[in-house]
N, C-alpha and C. Protein backbone atom coordinates (compact mmCIF):
# COMPACT_ATOMS: atom_id res chain seq x y z
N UNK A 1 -12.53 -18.37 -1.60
CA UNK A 1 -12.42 -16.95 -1.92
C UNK A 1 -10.98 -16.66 -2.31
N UNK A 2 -10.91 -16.13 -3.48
CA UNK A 2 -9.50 -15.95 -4.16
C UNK A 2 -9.43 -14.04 -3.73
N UNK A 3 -7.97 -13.77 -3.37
CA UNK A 3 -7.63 -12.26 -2.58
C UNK A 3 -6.54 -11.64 -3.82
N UNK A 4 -7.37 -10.74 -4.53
CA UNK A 4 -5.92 -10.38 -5.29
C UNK A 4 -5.80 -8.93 -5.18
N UNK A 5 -4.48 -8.89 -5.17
CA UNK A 5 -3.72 -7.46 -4.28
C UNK A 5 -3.61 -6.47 -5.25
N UNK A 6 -3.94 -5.59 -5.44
CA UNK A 6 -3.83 -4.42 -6.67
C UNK A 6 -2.24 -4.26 -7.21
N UNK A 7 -1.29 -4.18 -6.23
CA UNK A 7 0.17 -4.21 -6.58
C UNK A 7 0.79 -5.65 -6.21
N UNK A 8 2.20 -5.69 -6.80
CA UNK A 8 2.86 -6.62 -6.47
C UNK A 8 4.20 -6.38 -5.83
N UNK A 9 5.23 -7.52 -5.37
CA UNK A 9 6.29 -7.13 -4.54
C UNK A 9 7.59 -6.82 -6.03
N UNK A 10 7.76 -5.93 -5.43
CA UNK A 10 9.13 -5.31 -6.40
C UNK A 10 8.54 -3.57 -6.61
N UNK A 11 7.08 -3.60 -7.02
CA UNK A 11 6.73 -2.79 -7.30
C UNK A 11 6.76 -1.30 -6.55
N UNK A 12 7.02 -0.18 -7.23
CA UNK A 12 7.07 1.25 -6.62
C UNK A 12 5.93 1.70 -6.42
N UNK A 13 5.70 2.07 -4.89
CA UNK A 13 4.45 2.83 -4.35
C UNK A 13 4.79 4.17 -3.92
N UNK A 14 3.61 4.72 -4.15
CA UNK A 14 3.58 6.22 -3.53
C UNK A 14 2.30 6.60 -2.42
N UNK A 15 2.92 6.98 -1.41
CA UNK A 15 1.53 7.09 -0.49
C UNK A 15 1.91 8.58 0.26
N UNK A 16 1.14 8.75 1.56
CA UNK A 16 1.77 10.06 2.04
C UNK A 16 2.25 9.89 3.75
N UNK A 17 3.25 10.07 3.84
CA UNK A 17 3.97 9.61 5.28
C UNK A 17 4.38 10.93 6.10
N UNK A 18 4.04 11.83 7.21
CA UNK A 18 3.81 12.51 7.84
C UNK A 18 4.00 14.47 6.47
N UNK A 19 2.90 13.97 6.05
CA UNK A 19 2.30 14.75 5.34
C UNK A 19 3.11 15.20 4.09
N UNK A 20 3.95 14.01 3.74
CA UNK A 20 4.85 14.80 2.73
C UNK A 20 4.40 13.30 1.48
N UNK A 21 5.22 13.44 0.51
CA UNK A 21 4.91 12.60 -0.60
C UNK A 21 5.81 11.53 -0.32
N UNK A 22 6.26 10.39 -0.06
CA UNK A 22 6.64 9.21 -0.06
C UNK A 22 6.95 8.21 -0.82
N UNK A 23 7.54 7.67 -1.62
CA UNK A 23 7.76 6.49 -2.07
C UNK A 23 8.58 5.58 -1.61
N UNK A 24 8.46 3.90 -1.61
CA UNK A 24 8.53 3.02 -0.98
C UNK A 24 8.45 1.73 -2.37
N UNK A 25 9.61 0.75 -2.16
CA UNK A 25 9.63 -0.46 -2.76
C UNK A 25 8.58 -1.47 -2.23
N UNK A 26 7.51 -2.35 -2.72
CA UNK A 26 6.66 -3.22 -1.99
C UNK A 26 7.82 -4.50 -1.39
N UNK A 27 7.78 -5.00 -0.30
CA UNK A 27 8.69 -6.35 -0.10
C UNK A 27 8.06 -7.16 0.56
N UNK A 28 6.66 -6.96 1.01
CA UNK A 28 5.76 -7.76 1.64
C UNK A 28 4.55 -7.31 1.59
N UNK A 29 3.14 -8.34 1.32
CA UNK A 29 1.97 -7.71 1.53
C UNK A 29 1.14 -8.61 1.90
N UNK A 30 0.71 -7.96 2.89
CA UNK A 30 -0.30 -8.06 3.98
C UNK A 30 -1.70 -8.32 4.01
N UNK A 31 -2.20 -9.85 3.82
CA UNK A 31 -3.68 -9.55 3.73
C UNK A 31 -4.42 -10.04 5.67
N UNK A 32 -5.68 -9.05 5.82
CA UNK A 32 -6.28 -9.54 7.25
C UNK A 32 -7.29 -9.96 6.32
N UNK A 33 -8.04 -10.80 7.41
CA UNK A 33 -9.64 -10.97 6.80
C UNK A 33 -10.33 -11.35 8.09
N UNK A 34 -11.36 -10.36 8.49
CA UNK A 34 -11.95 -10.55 9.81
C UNK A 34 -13.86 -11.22 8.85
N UNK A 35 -14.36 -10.78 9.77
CA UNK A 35 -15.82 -10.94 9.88
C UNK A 35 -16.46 -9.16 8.87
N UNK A 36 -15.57 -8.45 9.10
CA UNK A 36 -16.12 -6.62 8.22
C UNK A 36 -15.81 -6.86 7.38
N UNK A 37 -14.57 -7.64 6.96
CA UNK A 37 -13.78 -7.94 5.28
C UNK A 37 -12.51 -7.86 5.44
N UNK A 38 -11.66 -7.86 4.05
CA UNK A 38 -10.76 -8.22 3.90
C UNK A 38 -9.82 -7.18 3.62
N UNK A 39 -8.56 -6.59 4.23
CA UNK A 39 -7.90 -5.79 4.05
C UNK A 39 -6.26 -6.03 3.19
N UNK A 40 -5.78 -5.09 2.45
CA UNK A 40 -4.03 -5.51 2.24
C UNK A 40 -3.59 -4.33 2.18
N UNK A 41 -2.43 -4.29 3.00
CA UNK A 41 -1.76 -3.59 2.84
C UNK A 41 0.00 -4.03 2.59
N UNK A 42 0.63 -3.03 2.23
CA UNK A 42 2.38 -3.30 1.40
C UNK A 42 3.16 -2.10 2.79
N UNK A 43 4.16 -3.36 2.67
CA UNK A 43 5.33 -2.49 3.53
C UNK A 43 6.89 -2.60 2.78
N UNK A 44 7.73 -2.24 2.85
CA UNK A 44 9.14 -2.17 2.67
C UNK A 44 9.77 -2.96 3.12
N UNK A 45 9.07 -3.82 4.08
CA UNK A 45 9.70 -5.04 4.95
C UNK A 45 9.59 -4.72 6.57
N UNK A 46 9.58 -3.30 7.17
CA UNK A 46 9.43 -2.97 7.92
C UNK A 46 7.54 -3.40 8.76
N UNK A 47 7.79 -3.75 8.72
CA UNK A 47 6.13 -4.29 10.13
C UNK A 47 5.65 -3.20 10.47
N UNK A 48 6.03 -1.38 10.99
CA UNK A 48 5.48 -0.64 11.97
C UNK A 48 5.43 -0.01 10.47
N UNK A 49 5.12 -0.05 9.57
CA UNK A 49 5.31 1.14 8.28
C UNK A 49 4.04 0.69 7.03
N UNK A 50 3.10 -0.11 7.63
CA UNK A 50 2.39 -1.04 6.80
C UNK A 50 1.87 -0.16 6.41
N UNK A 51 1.23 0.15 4.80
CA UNK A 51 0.15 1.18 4.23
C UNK A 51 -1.39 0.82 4.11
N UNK A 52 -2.07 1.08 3.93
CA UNK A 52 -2.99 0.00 3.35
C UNK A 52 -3.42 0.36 1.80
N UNK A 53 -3.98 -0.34 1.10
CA UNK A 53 -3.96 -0.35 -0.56
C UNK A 53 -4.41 0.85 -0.75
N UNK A 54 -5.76 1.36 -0.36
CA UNK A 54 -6.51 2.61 -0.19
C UNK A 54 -5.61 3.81 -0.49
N UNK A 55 -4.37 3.73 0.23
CA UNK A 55 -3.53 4.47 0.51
C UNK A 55 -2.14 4.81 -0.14
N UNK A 56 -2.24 3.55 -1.41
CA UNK A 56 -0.99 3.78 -1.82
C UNK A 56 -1.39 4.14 -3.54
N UNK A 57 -0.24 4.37 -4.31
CA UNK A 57 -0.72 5.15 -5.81
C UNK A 57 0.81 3.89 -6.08
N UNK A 58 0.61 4.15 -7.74
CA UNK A 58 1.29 4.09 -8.53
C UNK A 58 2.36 4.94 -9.39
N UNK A 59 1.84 6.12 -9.16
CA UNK A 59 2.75 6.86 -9.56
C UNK A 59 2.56 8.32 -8.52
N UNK A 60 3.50 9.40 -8.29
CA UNK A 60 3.19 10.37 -7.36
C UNK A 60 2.18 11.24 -8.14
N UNK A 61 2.09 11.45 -9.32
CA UNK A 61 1.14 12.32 -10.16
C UNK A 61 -0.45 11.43 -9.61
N UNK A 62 -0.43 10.39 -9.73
CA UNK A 62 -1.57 9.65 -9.07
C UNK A 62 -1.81 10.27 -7.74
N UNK A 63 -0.92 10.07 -6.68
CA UNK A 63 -0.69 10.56 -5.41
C UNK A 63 -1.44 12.10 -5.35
N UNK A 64 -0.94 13.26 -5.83
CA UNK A 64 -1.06 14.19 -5.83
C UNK A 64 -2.41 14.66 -6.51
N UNK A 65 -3.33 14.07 -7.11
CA UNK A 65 -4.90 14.15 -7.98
C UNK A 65 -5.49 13.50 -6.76
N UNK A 66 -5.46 13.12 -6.14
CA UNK A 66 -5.83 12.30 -5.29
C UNK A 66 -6.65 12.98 -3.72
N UNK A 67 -5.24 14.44 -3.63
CA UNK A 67 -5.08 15.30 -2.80
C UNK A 67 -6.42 16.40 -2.85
């Protein structure tokens, strides 16, 4: 089973972080894969800040249609 991640590392994300608009550099991404499926999420490098894909946009105009 081949896992491919919608974004890549370098790339600018936009997600929403205690209810405001957010953007964030990707510097690591995260795949789980249990027995329900397979998840990824992108962090900044930080571990406690992980997003998951669901959750992140490409651009904030993306972000905000979204809302």
């Amino acid at each position: 089973m081949e896992i491919l991640p919608k974004y890549k590392i370098g790339d600018e994300l936009w997600t929403i972080e205690k209810c405001k608009a957010k953007s964030f550099v990707v510097t690591t991404i995260i795949t789980t894969t249990t027995d329900a499926g397979t998840t990824i999420s992108y962090t900044n490098g930080s571990a406690y800040s992980a997003v998951s894909e669901n959750e992140c946009f490409p651009t904030k105009e993306e972000l905000i249609a979204q809302l």
